[in-house]
Protein backbone atom coordinates (compact mmCIF):
# COMPACT_ATOMS: atom_id res chain seq x y z
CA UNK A 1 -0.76 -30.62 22.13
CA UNK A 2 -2.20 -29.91 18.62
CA UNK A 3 -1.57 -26.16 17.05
CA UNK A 4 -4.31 -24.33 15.77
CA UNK A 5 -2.61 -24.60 12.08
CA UNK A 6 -3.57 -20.80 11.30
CA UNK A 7 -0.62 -18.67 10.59
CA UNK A 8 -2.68 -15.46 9.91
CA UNK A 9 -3.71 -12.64 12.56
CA UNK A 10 -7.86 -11.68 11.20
CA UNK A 11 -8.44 -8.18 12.15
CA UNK A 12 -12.06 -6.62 10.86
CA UNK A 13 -12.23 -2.55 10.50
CA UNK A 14 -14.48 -3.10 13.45
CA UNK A 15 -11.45 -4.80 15.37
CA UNK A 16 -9.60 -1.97 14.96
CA UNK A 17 -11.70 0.88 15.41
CA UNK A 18 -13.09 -0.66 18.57
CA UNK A 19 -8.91 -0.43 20.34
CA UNK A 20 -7.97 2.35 18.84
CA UNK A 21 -11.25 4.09 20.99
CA UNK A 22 -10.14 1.93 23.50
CA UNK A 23 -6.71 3.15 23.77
CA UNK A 24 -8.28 7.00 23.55
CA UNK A 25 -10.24 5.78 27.00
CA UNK A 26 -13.57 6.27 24.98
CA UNK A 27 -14.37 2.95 25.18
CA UNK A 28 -14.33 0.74 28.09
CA UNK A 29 -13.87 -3.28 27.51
CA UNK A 30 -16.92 -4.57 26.36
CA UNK A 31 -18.56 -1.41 25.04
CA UNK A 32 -19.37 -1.37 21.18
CA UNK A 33 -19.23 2.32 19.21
CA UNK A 34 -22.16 4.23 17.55
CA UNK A 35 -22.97 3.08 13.86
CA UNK A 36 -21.79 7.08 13.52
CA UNK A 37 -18.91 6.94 15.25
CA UNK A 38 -17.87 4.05 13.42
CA UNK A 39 -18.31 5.38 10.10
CA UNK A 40 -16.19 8.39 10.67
CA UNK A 41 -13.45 6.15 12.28
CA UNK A 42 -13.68 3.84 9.34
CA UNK A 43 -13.31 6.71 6.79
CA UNK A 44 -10.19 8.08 8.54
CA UNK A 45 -9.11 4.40 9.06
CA UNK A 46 -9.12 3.88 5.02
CA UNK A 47 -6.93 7.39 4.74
CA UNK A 48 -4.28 5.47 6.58
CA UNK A 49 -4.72 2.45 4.82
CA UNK A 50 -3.62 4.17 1.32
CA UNK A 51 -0.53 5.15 2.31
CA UNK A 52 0.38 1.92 2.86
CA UNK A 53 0.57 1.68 -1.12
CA UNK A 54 3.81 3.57 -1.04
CA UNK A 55 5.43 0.75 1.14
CA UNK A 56 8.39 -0.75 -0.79
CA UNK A 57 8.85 -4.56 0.71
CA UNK A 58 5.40 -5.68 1.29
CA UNK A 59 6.09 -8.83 -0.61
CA UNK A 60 2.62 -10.19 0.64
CA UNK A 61 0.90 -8.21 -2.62
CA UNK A 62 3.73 -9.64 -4.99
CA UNK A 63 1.53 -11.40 -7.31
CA UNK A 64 2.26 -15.40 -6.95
CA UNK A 65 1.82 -16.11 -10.31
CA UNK A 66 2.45 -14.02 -13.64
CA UNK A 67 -0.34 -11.92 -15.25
CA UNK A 68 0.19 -11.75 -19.60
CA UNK A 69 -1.20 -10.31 -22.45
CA UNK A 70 -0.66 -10.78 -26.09
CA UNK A 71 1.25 -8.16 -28.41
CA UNK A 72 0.16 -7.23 -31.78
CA UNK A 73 2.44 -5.82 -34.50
CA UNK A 74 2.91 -1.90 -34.86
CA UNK A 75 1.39 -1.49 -31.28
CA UNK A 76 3.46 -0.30 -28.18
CA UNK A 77 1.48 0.76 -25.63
CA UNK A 78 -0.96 -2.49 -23.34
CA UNK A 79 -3.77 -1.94 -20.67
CA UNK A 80 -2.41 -3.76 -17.28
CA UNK A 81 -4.63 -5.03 -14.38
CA UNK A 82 -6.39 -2.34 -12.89
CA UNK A 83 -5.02 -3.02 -9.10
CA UNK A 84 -1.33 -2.84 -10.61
CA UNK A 85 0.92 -0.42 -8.10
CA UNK A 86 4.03 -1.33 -10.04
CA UNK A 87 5.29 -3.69 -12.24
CA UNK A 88 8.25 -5.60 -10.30
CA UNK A 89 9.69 -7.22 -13.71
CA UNK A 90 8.98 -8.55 -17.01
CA UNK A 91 9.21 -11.24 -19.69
CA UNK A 92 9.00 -11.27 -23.07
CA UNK A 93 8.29 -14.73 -24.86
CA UNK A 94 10.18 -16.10 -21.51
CA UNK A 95 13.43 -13.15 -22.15
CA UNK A 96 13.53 -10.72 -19.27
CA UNK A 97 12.90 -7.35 -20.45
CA UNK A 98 14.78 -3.98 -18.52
CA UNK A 99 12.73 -0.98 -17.20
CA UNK A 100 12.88 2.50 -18.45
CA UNK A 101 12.50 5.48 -16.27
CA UNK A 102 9.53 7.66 -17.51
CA UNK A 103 12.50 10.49 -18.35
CA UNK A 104 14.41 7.74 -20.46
CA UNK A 105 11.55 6.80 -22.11
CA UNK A 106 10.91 10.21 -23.21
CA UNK A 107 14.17 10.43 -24.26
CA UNK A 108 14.03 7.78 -27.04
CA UNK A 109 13.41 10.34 -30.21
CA UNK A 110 12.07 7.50 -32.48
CA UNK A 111 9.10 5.31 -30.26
CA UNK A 112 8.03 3.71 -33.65
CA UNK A 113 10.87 1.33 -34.48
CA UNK A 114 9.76 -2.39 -34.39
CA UNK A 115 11.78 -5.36 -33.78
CA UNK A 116 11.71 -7.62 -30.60
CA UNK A 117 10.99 -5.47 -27.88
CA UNK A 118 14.08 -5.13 -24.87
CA UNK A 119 12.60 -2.63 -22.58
CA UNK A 120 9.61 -1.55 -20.84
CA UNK A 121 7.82 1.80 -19.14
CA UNK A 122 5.39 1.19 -17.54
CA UNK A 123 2.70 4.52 -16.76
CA UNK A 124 0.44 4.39 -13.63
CA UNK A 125 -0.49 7.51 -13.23
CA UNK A 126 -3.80 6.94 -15.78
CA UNK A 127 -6.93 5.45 -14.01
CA UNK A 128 -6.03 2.16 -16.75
CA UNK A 129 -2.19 1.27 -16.27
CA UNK A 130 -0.23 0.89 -19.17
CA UNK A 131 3.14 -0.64 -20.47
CA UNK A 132 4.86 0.90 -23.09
CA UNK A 133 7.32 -1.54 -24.92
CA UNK A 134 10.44 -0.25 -27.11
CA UNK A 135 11.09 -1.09 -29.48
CA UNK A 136 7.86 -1.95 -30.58
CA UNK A 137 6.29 -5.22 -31.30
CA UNK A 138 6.73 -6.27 -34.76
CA UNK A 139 4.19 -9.55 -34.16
CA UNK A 140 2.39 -11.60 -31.69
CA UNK A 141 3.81 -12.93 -28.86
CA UNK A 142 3.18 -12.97 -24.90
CA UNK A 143 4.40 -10.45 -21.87
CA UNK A 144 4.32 -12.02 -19.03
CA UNK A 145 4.12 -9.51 -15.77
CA UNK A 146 4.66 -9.49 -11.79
CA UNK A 147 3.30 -6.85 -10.28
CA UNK A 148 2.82 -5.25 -6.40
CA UNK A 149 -1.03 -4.51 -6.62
CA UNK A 150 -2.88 -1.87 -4.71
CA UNK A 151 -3.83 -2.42 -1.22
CA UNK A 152 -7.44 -2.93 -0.72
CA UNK A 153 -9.55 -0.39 1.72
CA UNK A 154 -12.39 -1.36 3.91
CA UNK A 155 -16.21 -1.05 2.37
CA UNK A 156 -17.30 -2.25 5.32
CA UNK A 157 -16.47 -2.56 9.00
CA UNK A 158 -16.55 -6.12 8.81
CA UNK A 159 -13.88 -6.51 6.10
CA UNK A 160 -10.53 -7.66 7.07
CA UNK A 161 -7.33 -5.76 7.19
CA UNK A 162 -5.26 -5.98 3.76
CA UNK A 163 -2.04 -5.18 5.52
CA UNK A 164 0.09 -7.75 6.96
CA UNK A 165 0.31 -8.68 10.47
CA UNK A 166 2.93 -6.88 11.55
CA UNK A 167 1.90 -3.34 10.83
CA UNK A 168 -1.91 -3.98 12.73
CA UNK A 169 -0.86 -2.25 15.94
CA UNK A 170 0.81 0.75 13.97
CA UNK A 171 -2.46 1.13 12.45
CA UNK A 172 -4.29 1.36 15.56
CA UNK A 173 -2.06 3.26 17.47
CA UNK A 174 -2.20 5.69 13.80
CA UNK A 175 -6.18 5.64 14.12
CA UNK A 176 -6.32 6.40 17.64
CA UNK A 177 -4.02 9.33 17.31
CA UNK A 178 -6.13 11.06 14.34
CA UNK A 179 -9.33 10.66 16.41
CA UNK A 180 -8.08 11.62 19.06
CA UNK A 181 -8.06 15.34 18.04
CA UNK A 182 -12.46 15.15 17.62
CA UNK A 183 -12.41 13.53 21.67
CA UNK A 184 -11.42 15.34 24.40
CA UNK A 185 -9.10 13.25 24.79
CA UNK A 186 -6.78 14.09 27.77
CA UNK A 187 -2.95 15.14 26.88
CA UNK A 188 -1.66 12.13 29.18
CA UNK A 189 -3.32 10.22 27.35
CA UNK A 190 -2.52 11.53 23.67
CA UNK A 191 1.26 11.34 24.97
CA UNK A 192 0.88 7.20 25.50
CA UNK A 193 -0.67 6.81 22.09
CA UNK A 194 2.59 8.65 20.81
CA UNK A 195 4.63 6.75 22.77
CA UNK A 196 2.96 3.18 21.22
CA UNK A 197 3.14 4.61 17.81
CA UNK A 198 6.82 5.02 18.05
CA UNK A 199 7.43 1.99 19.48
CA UNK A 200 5.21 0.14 16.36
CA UNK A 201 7.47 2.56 13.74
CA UNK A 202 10.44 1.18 15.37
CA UNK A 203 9.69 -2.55 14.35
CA UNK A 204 9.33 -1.89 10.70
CA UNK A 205 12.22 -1.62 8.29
CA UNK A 206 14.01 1.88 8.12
CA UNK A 207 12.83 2.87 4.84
CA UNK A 208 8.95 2.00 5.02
CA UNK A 209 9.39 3.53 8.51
CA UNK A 210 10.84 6.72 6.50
CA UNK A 211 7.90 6.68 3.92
CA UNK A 212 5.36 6.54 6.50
CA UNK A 213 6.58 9.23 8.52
CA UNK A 214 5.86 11.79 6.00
CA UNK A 215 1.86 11.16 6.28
CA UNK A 216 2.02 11.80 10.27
CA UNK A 217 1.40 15.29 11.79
CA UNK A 218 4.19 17.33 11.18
CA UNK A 219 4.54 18.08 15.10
CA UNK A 220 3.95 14.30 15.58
CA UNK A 221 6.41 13.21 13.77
CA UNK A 222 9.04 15.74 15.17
CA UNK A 223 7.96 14.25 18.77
CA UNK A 224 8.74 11.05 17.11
CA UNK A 225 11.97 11.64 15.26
CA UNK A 226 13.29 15.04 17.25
CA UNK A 227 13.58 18.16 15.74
CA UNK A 228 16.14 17.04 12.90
CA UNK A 229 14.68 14.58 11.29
């Protein structure tokens, strides 16, 4: 029997909005959403979708191949891609450079020495990314750069998800929780949803399952993870 070769799960914005007001019993099988509904699911959908940026271990947005970009003497600061989250290492004329903390990097008293450069600090917290190099370039030569770039959001309900397979029920199960509290949705039924979100936080690895946590409702996330967590 032949396989179907793909090794991908394709979920639109649509795809998910339509369960996730499934699970909430607003929709029934079969039954499509209001172009207004789905706009205000989508924009709370995309709200979820950025925290997945904070995710350590999604190796699916490691770039594949190196990006670069040339030094030039006396100058220590470079623009990076624009969908850079962080910079997971670095190479300089094919030597492997070491990361500086921002605090260590502020540390160094003189910023202006040149030579060949054997650290890095990289600065995303500018709408243009930057890496600093230290010491500072005395000539030309290339960086080459792996980075974990942003996750992309939905512009439209017919995108496809950005996030890998496995977290596609967390996110519905997420969505349909956050609606939930513009339905009248009943109790019994807002305690299932709970119960399949915690199940879906379960399968994920401790610490991305720690990270997301902290973007659920505070009394959620107690019903989730008791009292103590």
């Amino acid at each position: 029997m032949a396989t179907s070769g793909v090794t991908e799960v394709t979920l639109t914005g649509a795809d998910i909005i339509k369960r996730a007001l499934r699970l909430m019993g607003v929709l029934s099988t079969g039954d499509s959403p209001s172009t207004q509904e789905e706009s205000d699911a989508l924009a709370v959908l995309n709200s979820i979708i950025k925290h997945f940026d904070q995710v350590p271990g999604l190796k699916r947005y490691l770039q594949s191949s190196p990006l670069n970009f040339s030094t030039s003497a006396s100058t220590s600061s470079y623009a990076l891609d624009s969908d850079t989250m962080w910079v997971e290492s670095t190479e300089y004329s094919g030597t492997p450079l070491v990361e500086l903390t921002h605090k260590e990097y502020q540390n160094i008293l003189d910023k202006t020495t040149e030579s060949t450069p054997t650290h890095f600090y990289v600065s995303t917290d500018l709408d243009t990314p930057k890496m600093y190099l230290y010491p500072v370039p005395s000539g030309a030569a290339t960086v080459n750069y792996y980075i974990r770039r942003k996750i992309e959001i939905f512009n439209a309900k017919t995108d496809d998800a950005d996030v890998p397979d496995e977290f596609h029920n967390l996110v519905i199960y997420w969505l349909a929780l956050l609606l939930s509290t513009e339905y009248s949705v009943p109790d019994s039924t807002v305690q299932l949803i709970i119960q399949g979100l915690q199940q879906e936080m379960q399968t994920i690895g401790q610490e991305q399952r720690m990270i997301l946590s902290r973007y659920l409702p505070t009394e959620v996330e107690q019903e989730i993870y008791g009292e103590n967590s």
